[in-house]
Protein backbone atom coordinates (compact mmCIF):
# COMPACT_ATOMS: atom_id res chain seq x y z
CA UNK A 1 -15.39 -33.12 -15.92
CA UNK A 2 -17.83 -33.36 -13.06
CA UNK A 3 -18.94 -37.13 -12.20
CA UNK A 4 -22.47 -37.61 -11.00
CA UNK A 5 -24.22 -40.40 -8.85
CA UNK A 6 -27.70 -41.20 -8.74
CA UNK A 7 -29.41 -44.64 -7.63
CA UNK A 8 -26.80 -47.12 -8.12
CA UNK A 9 -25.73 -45.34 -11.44
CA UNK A 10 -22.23 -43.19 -11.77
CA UNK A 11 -22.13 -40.71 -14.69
CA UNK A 12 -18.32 -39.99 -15.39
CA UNK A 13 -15.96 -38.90 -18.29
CA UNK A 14 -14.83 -42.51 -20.43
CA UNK A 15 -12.06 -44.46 -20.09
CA UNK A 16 -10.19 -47.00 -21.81
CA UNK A 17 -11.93 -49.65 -19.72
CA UNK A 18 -14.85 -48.77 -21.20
CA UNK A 19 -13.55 -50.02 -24.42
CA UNK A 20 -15.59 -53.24 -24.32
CA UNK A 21 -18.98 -51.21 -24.25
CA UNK A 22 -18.49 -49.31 -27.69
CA UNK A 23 -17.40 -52.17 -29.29
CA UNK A 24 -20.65 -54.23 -28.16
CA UNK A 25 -22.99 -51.62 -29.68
CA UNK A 26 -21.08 -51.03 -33.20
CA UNK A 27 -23.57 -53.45 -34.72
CA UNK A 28 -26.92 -51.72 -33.08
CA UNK A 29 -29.44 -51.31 -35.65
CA UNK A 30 -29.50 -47.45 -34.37
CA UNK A 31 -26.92 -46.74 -32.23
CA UNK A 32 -24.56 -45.73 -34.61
CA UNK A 33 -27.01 -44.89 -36.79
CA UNK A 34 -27.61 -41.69 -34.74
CA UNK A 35 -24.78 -40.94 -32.36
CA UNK A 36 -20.92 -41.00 -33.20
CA UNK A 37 -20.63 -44.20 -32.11
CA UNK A 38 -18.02 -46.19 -34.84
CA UNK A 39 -19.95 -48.86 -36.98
CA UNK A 40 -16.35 -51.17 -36.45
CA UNK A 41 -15.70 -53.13 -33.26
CA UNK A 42 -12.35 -52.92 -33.37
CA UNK A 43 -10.71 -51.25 -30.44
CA UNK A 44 -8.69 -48.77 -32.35
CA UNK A 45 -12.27 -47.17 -33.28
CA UNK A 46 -13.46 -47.41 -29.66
CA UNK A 47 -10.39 -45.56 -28.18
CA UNK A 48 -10.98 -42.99 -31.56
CA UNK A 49 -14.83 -42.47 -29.49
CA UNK A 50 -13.71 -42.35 -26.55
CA UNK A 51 -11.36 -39.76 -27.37
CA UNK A 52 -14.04 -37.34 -29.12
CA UNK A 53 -15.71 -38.08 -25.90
CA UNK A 54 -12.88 -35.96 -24.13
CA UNK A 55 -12.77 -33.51 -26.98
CA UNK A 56 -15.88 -32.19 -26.77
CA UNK A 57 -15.70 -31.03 -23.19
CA UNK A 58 -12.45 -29.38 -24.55
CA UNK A 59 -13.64 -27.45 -27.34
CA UNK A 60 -16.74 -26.70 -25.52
CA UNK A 61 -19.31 -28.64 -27.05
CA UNK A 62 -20.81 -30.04 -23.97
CA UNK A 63 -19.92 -33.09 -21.87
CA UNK A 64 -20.60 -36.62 -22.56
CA UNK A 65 -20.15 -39.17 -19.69
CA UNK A 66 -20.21 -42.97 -19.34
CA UNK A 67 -23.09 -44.02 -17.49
CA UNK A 68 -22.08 -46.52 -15.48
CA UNK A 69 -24.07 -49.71 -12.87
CA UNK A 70 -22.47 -48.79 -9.70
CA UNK A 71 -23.39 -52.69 -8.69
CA UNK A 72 -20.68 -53.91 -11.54
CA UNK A 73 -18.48 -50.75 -12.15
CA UNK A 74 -19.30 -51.45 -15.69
CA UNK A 75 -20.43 -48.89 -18.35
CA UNK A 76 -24.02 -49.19 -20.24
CA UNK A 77 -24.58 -46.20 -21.83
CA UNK A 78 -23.60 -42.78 -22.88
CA UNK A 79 -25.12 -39.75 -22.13
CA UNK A 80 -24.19 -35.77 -22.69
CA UNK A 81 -25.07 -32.48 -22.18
CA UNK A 82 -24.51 -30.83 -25.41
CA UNK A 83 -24.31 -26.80 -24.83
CA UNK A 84 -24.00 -25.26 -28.39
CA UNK A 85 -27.32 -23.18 -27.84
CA UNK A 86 -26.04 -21.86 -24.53
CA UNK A 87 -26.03 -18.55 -25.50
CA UNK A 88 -29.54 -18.32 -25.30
CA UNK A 89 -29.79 -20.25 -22.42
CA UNK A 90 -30.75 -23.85 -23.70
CA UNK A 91 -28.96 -27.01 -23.71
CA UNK A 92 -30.11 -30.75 -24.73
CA UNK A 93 -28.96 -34.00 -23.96
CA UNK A 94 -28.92 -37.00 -25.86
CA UNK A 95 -28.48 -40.94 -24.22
CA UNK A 96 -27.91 -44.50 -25.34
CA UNK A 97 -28.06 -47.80 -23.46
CA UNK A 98 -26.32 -50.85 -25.34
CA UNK A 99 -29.29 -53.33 -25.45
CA UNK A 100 -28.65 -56.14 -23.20
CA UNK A 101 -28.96 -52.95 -20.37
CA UNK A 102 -31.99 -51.51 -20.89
CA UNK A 103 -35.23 -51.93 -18.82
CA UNK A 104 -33.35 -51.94 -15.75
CA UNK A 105 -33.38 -48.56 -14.73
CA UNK A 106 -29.95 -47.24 -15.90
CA UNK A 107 -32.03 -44.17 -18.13
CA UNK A 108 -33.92 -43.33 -15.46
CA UNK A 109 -30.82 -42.64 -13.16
CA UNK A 110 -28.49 -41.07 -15.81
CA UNK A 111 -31.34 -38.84 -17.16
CA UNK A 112 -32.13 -37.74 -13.74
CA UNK A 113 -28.19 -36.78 -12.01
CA UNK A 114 -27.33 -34.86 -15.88
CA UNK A 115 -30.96 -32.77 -15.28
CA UNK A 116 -30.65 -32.47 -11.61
CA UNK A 117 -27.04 -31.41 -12.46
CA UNK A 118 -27.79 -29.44 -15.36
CA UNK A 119 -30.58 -27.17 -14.45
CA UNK A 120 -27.80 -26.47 -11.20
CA UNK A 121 -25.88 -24.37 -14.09
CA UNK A 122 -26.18 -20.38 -14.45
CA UNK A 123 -26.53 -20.53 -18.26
CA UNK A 124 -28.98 -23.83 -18.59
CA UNK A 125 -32.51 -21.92 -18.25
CA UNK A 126 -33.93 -24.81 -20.66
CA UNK A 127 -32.94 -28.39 -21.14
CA UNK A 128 -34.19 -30.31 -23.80
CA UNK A 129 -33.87 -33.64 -25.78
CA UNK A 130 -35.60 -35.14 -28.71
CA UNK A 131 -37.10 -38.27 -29.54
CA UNK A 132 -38.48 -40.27 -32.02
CA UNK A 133 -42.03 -41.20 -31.54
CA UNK A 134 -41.71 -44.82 -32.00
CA UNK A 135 -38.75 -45.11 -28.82
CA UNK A 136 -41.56 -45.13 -26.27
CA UNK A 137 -39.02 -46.47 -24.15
CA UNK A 138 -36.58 -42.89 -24.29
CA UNK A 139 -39.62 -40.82 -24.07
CA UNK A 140 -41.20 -42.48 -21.37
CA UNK A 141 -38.13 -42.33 -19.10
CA UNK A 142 -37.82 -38.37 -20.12
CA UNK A 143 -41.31 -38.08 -18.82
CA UNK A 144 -40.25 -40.14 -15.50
CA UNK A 145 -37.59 -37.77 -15.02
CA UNK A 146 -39.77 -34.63 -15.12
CA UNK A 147 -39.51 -33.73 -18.93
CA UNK A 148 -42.51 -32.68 -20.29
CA UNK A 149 -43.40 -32.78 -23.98
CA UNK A 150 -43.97 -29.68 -26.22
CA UNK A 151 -45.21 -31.18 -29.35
CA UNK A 152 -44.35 -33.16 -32.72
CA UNK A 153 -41.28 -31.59 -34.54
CA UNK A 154 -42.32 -32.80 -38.09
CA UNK A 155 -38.92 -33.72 -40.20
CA UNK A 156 -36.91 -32.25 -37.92
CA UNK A 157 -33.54 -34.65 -37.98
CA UNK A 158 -31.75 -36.43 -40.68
CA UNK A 159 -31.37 -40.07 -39.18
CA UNK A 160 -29.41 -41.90 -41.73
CA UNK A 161 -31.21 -41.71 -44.62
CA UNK A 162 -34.48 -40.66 -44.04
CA UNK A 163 -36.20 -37.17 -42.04
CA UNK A 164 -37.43 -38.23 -39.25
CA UNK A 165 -40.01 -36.76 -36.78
CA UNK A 166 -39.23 -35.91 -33.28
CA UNK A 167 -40.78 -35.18 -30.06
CA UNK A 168 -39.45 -32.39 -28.85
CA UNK A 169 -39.63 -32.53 -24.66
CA UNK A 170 -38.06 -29.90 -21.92
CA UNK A 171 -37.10 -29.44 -18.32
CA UNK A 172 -36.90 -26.02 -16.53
CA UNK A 173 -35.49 -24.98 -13.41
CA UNK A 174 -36.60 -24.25 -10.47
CA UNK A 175 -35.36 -21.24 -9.61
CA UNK A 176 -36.08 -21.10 -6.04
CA UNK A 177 -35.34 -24.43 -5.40
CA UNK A 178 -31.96 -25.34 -6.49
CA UNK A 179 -28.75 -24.06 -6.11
CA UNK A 180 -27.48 -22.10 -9.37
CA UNK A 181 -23.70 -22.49 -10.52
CA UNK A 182 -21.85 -21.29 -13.59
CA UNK A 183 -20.69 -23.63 -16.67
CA UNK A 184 -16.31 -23.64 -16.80
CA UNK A 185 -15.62 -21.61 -20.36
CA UNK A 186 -12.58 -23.16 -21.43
């Protein structure tokens, strides 16, 4: 598990320190609404995440990394690259900040080492993410970071009970530009 740096941000695997975060965000209107993210506070479901975390670099579902505020050494957020279209060369990523952490740049940071880091990879010739239209906030750092976006998906995910539009936004490497490296198969 790679960790990744990027303006006073540190993207690396969780730990049991980390703890306190997932418990904070377990009553988020939408955090657990939409991620895996346990609906409990109690720290036996927080180490349960955390674990799954691990797992899914393991059984090659993609990598999901604390972000965390390199002022505090304190984790705000979550956010993966999730490879299970990398056979045809695409890849998406997916992010959270608990609440009393966002507007302060954290996003911004995160989304920007996992793309810079990302579109590094032989087999990532597409990155993408989706949002809902509402969460200018998400798709407004996605644009910030370079993203651009593609179009309206129209009920394209099932967010708790309801179908839900999404914007569908992409990055692409620059060929020429970066430096290209291959993704571990374990």
């Amino acid at each position: 598990m790679p960790t990744l740096s990027h303006q006073g941000v540190q993207l690396r695997a969780f730990e049991e320190q980390d703890v306190p975060l997932i418990q904070s965000v377990a009553d988020d209107d939408l955090i657990p609404l939409i991620t895996t993210v346990p609906r409990e506070s109690t720290r036996a479901a927080a180490m349960a995440y955390i674990a799954r975390q691990h797992e899914r670099l393991r059984s090659g579902v993609g990598y999901s990394f604390a972000i965390v505020d390199t002022r505090t050494d304190h984790a705000v957020g979550q956010i993966g690259l999730w490879v299970h279209n990398i056979h045809e060369g695409r890849a998406s990523t997916g992010y959270w900040i608990a609440a009393p952490h966002r507007r302060r740049g954290h996003l911004v940071a995160a989304l920007t080492a996992l793309t810079d880091w990302a579109l590094r990879l032989d087999d990532v010739h597409r990155l993408e993410l989706h949002v809902e239209p509402w969460n200018q906030g998400s798709w407004r750092a996605a644009e910030r970071c370079g993203y651009l976006r593609e179009g309206l998906l129209r009920s394209w995910q099932q967010v708790g009970t309801q179908r839900r539009d999404m914007y569908v936004y992409s990055a692409l490497p620059h060929r020429d530009a970066r430096r290209r490296t291959e993704i571990p198969s374990d």
